[in-house]
Structures are given as structure tokens and as C-alpha cells.
Protein backbone atom coordinates (compact mmCIF):
# COMPACT_ATOMS: atom_id res chain seq x y z
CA UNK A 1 -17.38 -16.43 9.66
CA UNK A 2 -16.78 -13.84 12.17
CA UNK A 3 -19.28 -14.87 14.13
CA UNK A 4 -17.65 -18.48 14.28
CA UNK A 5 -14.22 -16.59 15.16
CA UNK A 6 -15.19 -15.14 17.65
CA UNK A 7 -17.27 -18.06 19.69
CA UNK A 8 -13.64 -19.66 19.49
CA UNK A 9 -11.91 -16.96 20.95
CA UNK A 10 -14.48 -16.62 23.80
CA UNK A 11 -14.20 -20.64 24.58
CA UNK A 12 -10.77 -19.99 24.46
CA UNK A 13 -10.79 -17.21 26.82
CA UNK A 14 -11.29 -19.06 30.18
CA UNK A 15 -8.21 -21.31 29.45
CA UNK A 16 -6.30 -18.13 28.95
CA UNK A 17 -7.44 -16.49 32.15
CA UNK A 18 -5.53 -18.83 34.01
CA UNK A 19 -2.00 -17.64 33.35
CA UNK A 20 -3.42 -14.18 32.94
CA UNK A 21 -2.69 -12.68 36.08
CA UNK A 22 1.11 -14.00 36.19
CA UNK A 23 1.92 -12.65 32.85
CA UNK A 24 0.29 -8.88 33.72
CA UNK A 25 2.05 -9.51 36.97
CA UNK A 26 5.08 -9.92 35.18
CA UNK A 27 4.37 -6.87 32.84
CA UNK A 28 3.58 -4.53 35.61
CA UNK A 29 6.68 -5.13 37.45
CA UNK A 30 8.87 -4.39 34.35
CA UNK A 31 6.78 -1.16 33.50
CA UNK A 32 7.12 0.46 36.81
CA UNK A 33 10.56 -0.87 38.40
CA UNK A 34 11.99 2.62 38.52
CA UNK A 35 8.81 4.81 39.05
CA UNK A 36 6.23 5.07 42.01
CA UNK A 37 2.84 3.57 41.89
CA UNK A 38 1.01 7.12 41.27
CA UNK A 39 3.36 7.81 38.45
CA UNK A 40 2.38 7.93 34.98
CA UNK A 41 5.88 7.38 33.42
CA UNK A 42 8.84 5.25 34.24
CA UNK A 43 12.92 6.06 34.03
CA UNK A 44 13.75 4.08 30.62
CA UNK A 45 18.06 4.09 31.75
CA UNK A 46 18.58 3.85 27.72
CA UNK A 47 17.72 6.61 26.54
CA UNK A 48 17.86 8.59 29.86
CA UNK A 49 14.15 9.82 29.59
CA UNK A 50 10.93 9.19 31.25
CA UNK A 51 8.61 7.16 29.13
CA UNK A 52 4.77 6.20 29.78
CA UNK A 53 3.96 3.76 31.25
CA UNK A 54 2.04 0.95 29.35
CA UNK A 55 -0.74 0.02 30.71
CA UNK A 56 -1.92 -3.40 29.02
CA UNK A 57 -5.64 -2.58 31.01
CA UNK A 58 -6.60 -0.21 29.39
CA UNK A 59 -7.13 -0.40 25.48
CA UNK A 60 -7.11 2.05 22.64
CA UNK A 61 -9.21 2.11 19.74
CA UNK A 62 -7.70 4.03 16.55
CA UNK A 63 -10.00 4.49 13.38
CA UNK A 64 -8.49 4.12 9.86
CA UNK A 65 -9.79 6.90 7.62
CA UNK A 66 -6.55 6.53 5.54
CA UNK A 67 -8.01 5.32 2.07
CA UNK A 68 -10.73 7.95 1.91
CA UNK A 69 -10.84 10.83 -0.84
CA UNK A 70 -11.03 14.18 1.06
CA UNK A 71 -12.19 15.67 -1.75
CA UNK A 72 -15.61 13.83 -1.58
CA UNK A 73 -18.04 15.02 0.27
CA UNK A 74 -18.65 11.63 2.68
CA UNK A 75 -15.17 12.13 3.26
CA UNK A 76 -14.52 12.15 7.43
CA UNK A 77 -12.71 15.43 7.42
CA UNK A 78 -14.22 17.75 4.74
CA UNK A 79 -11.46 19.53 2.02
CA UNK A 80 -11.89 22.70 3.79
CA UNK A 81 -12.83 22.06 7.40
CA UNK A 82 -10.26 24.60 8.41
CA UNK A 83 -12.59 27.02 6.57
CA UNK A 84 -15.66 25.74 8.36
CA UNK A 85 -17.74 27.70 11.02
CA UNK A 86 -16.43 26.52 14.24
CA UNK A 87 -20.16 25.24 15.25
CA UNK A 88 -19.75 22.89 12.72
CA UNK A 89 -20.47 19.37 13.83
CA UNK A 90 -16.76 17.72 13.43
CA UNK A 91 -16.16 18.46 16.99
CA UNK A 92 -19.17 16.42 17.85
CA UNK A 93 -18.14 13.71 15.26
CA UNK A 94 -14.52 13.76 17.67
CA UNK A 95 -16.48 13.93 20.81
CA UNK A 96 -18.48 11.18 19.71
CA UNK A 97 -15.76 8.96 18.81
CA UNK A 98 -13.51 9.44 22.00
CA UNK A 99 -16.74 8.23 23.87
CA UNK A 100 -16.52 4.87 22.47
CA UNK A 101 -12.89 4.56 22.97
CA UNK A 102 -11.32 6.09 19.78
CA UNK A 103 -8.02 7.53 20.62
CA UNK A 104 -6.81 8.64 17.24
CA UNK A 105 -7.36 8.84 13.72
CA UNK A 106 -5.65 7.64 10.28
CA UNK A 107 -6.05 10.16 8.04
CA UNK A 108 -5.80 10.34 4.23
CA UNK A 109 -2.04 11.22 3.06
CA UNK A 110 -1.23 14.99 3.31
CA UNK A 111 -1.73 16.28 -0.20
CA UNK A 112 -2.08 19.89 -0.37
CA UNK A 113 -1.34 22.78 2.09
CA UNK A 114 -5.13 22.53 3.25
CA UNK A 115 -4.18 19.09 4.55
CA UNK A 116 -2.12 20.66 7.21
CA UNK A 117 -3.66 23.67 7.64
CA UNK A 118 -6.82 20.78 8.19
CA UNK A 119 -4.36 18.96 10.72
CA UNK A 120 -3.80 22.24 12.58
CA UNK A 121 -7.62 22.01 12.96
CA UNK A 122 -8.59 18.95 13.71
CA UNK A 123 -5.60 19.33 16.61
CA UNK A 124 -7.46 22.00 18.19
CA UNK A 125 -11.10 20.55 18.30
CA UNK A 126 -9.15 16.91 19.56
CA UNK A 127 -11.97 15.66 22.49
CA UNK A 128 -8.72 15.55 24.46
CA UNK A 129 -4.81 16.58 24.88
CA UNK A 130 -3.96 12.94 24.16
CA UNK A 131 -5.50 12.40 21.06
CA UNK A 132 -3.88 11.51 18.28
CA UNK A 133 -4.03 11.97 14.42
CA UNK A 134 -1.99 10.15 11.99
CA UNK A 135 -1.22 10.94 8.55
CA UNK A 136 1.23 10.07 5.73
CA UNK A 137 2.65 12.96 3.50
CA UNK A 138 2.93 13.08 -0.29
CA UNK A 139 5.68 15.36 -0.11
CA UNK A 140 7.88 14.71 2.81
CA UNK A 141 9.88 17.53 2.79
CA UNK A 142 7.38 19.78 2.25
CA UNK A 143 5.17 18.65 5.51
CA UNK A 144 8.09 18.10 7.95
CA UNK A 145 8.85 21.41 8.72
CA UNK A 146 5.19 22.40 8.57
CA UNK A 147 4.83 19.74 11.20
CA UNK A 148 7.96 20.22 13.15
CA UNK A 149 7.12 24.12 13.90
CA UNK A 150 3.15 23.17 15.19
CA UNK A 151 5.14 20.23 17.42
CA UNK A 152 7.30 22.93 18.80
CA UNK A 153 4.45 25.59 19.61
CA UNK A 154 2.58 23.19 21.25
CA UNK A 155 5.43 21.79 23.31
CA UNK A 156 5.76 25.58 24.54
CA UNK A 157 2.30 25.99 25.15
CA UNK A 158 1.81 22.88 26.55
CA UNK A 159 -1.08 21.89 24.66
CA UNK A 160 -3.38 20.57 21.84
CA UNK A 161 -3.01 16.94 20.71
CA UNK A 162 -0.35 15.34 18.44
CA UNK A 163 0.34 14.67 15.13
CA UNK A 164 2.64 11.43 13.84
CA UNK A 165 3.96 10.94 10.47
CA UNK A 166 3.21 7.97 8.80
CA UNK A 167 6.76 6.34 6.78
CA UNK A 168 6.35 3.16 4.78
CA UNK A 169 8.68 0.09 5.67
CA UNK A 170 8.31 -2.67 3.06
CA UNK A 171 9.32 -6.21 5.01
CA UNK A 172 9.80 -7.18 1.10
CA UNK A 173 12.46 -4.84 0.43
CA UNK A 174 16.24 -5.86 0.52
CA UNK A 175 17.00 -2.70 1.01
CA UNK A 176 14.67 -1.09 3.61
CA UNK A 177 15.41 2.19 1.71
CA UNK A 178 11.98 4.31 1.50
CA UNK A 179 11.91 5.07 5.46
CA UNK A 180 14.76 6.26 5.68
CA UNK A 181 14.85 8.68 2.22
CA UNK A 182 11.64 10.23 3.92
CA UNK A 183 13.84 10.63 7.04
CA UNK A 184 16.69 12.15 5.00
CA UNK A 185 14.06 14.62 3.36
CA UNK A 186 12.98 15.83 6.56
CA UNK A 187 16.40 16.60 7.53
CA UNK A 188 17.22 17.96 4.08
CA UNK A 189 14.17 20.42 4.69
CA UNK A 190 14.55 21.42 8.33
CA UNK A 191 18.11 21.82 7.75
CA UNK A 192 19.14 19.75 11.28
CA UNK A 193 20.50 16.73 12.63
CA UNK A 194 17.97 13.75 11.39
CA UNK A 195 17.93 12.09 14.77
CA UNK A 196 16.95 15.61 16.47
CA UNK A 197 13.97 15.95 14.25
CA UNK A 198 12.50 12.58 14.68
CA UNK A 199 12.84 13.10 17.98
CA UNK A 200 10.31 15.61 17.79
CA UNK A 201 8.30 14.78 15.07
CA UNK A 202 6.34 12.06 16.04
CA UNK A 203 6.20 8.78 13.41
CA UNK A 204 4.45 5.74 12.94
CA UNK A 205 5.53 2.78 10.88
CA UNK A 206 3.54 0.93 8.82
CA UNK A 207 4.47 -2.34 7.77
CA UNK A 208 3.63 -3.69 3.93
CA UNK A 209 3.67 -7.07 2.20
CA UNK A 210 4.00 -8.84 5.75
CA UNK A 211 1.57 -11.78 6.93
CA UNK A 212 2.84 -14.28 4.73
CA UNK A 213 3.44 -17.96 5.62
CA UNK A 214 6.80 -18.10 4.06
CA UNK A 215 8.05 -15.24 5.76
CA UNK A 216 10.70 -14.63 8.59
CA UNK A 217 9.22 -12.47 11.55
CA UNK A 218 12.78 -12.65 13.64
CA UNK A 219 14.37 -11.17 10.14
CA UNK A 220 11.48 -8.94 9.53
CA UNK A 221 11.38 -7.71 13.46
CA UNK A 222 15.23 -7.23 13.27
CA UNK A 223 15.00 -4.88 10.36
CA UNK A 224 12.03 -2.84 11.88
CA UNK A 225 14.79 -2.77 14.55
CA UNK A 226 18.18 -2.10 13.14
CA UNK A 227 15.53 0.79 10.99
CA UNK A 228 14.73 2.45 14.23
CA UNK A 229 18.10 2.47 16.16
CA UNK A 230 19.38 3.82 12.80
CA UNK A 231 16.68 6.76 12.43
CA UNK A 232 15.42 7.15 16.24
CA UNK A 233 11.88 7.08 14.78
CA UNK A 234 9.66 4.27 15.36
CA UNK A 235 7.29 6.35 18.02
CA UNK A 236 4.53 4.06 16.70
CA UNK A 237 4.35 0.62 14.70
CA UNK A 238 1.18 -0.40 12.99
CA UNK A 239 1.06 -3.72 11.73
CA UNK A 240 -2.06 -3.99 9.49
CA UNK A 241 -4.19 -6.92 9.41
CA UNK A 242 -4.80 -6.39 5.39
CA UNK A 243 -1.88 -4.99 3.54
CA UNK A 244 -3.48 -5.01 -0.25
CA UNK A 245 -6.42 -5.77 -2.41
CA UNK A 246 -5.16 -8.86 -3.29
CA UNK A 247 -3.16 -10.42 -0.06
CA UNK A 248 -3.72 -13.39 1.28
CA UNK A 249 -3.14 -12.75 4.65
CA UNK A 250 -1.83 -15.67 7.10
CA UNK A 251 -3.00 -15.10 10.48
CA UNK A 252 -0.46 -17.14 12.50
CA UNK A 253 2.20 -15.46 10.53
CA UNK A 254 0.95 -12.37 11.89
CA UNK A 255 0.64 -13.46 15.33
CA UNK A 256 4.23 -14.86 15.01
CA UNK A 257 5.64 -10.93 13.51
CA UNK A 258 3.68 -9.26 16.54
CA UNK A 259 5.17 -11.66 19.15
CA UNK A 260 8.82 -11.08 17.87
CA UNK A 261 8.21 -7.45 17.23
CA UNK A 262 7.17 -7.83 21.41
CA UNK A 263 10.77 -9.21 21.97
CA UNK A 264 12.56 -6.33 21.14
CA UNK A 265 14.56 -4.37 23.39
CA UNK A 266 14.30 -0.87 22.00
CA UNK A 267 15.63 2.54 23.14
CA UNK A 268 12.79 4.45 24.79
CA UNK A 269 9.45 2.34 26.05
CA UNK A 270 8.43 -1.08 24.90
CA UNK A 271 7.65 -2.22 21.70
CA UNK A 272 4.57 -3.89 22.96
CA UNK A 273 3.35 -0.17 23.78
CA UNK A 274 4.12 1.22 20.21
CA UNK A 275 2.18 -1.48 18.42
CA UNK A 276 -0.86 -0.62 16.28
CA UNK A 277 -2.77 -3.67 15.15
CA UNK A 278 -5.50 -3.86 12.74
CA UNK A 279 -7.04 -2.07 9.41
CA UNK A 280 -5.08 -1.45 6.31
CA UNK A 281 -8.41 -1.22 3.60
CA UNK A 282 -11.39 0.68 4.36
CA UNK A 283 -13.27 -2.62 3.92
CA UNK A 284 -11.19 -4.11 6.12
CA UNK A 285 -13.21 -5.91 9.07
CA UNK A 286 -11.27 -6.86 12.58
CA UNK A 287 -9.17 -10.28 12.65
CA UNK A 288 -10.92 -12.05 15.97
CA UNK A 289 -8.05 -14.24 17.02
CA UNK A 290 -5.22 -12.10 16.35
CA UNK A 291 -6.92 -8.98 18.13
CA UNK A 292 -7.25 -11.58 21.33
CA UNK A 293 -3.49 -13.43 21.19
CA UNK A 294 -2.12 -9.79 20.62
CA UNK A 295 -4.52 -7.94 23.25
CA UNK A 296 -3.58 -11.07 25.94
CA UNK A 297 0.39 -10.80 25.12
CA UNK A 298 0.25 -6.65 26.12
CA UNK A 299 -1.24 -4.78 22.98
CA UNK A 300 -3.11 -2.40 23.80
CA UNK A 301 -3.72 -0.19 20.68
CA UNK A 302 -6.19 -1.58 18.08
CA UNK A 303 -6.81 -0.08 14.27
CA UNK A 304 -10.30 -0.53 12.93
CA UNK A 305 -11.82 0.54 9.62
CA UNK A 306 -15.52 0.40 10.31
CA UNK A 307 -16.87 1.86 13.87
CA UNK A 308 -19.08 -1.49 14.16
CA UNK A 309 -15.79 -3.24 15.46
CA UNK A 310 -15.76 -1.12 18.16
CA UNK A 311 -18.06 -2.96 20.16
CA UNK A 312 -16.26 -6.37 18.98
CA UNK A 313 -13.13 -5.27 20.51
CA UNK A 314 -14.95 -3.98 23.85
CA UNK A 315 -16.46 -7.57 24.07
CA UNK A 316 -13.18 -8.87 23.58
CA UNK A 317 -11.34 -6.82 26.04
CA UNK A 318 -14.08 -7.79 28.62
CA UNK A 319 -13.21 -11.26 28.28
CA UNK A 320 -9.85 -10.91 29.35
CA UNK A 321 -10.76 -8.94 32.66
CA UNK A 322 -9.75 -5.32 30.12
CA UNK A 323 -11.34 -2.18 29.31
CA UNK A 324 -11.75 0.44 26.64
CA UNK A 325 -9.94 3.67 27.50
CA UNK A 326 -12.46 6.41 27.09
């Protein structure tokens, strides 16, 4: 089946390169109105910051460890690797990774103390200062300020790579409540203003029950919306291409989420540049067309569960004239 996927999306391809180079054009010109060729960052007047720029180019792989047991011993990052000898191979495993194009990591939920003090690790062994590891925490409040202080040493030291919280937002739920009580625990446990903190701890939102054909994406993307304007968070949203066990997934109603999540004119840089798209289940393999529709509208972040898809979203990338940050 994937095979059959994919010879679709490379006949498709050369029909697409036609308009390609209007719509980049178009991209580009947005990206770096306010900001010299040479510069990395652009003047966002919103939020009166400088933001990266997004380059649609160059595209990042991110691997999904999230459903793994770090208790076994198979499990990606060992129980006590901040114990471990610092020859031990993880650094290679890292090295390894960023060679291919992996630019971050989904890590299992923070359980324990070791989990952090494991973060803290895995931060300073990173192949490089951009890497990124992402994590969800059992206990909010506990993790924050754990969190929050490493953010702030390495903002004065000017180095290691970063860490972003993972908070749930359920498209399913009239309320849209959970985000935001994680948000109010971190303020409740740092003791400051909740828009301060999530200014400086980084987090990711991952959408659940979404990709189904009855479903609104302008109602879901306005929610993800009104969420972030409401909590400043939001630095990331990953939009999972399996969401449960038992979902049936709808492709074309996850094409249609990612294309209004595009439209939305956010404080701070694009939306297109904060979209993660992909993984969700460790058995999870990479949806063909809606890694090319999203990768040829300006995503440039990808989620895969199994390192084979690596090459599949290289080949994919080559087609439309891209390339795999390394």
C-alpha cells in the first residue's frame, strides 16, 4: 500500500512543480520583509521580537520515542543514563541520528525525578545547540520549575539544546480545559505570571481525536488559536497522523486541519513553522500524501516512529526540489 502511495505522489509531483516556485516565492517574501538576506530571524511587529526565519527548504526530521517504557531495557534512553559512563554509546546513537536529519526527539512522559535529571543529560550530549527533545510530564507542577530553572541557566550560558513541554489539546473537548490546567499548574508551582513562564518554557501541542471526516478544521484551528493567544504557549504544534489504537484516520480531513491551522495569523512566527506532522503510535508508519501536500504548502518539520521513514521523507523532499537539514 505504501508503495502504491507513494508512486502517486511522485506522478503527482511534476504537476506540482509548476506553481512551486511562485508559492516559495511568495513564502520567502513574507518571511524576510523586515530582515536582510544574511539574517537568520525576521522583526515579527506583533509581538515586538525577532523570530526565525522559516525556511520551507530545508526539512526536519523528529523521531517519536513517546510510547516506549524507559524502564525496559530496548528502551531509547536507558532509566539511568544520567548514571551512565559518559563513553557510553547514546552520544553516538544522537550523533547518528542528527546525520540523517533527526532534529529532535519525543520522549516518553516525565515520570520520576530521573526523567529530568535524564533530560538534563541527554541536553548536554545533543549532536548540536539546536536540537530538540520533547517530553510530556506526569506531574506538571512538579517538572515546570525543574524545567524552567535548566531554561534559564542555559539562556545565561548561552548553550546546550532545548527542552519543550508537551500539553494535550483534545479537538473533542467543549471545553478545551486540560491545556490550560497544566498551564495554571506551572504557574501555581513557579509562583509567576502564567504568560511569563510559557514564555520561557518551551511547549508543544499535541492534538487528539482529530482526522475525522465529520469534523470542523476552521472550528478546530480557531480553538488551537483562541488556546494560544489565551496561554502564549503554542511554541510547537504536532498534529499526529494516528491519534489511537482504534482511529480511523481520514487523510483529507487532515490535510484540510493542517491547511487551516497554516491560515492563522499568530503572535510570534508562522504557524506553518510550528507544525509537527506525523507519528502518534510507535507502529505508526508515515502517511505518503499528507507528508507531500503538507511539505509543498511550507511544513517543514516531520514526526516519524520508525527510522526506515527517514529515507521516505528524503525521497520525498527531493521531489519537490527540498532537502533534509542535517
Amino acid at each position: 500500500m505504501r508503495t502504491s502511495a507513494f508512486t502517486r505522489v511522485k506522478a503527482a509531483s511534476a504537476v506540482l512543480q509548476q506553481c512551486r516556485g511562485s508559492l516559495l516565492q511568495g513564502t520567502t517574501r513574507r518571511n524576510l520583509s523586515s530582515s536582510s538576506s544574511s539574517s537568520s530571524t525576521y522583526y515579527d511587529s506583533q509581538s515586538g521580537m525577532h523570530v526565525p526565519v522559516h525556511n520551507v527548504q530545508e526539512i526536519s526530521i523528529i523521531l517519536d520515542r513517546s510510547q516506549e517504557d524507559s524502564n525496559l531495557s530496548t528502551s531509547f534512553v536507558p532509566a539511568h543514563l544520567y548514571k551512565e559512563d559518559p563513553s557510553s554509546d547514546m552520544p553516538a546513537q544522537l550523533a547518528n541520528l542528527h546525520s540523517q536529519g533527526v532534529q529532535g526527539v519525543i520522549l516518553p512522559p516525565i515520570s520520576f525525578p530521573r526523567d529530568v535529571r535524564n533530560l538534563q543529560t541527554l541536553k548536554h550530549i545533543a549532536p548540536s545547540k539546536d536540537f530538540m527533545f520533547f517530553a510530556s510530564a506526569k506531574d506538571v507542577s512538579a517538572a515546570a520549575p525543574l524545567l524552567l530553572q535548566q531554561e534559564q541557566q542555559e539562556e545565561e550560558n548561552n548553550s546546550s539544546s532545548s527542552v519543550s513541554l508537551i500539553l494535550k489539546f483534545d479537538a473533542e473537548d467543549s471545553n478545551i480545559n486540560e491545556g490550560s490546567m497544566d498551564l495554571q499548574k506551572i504557574h501555581d508551582a513557579v509562583g509567576g505570571n502564567t504568560n511569563t513562564i510559557t514564555t520561557k518554557v518551551n511547549t508543544t501541542i499535541v492534538l487528539s481525536n482529530i482526522g475525522k471526516e465529520d469534523q470542523n478544521p476552521i472550528s478546530i484551528a480557531n480553538q488551537v488559536a483562541a488556546w494560544i493567544d489565551a496561554n502564549q504557549g503554542g511554541d510547537f504544534i504536532w498534529v499526529p497522523s494516528t491519534c489511537s489504537a482504534d482511529a480511523n484516520v481520514d487523510s483529507d480531513a487532515l490535510e484540510r486541519l493542517c491547511e487551516e491551522l497554516s491560515y492563522l495569523d499568530l503572535v510570534g512566527k508562522t504557524v506553518a513553522s510550528r507544525l509537527m506532522i506525523g507519528g502518534g503510535r510507535m507502529d505508526s508508519t508515515i502517511n505518503d500524501e499528507l507528508v507531500n501536500e503538507t511539505m509543498f504548502s511550507g511544513v517543514n518539520k516531520f514526526v516519524v516512529s520508525n527510522e526506515d521513514d527517514i529515507s521516505l521523507i528524503a525521497e520525498i523532499a527531493e521531489l519537490q526540489g527540498k532537502s533534509i537539514l542535517k
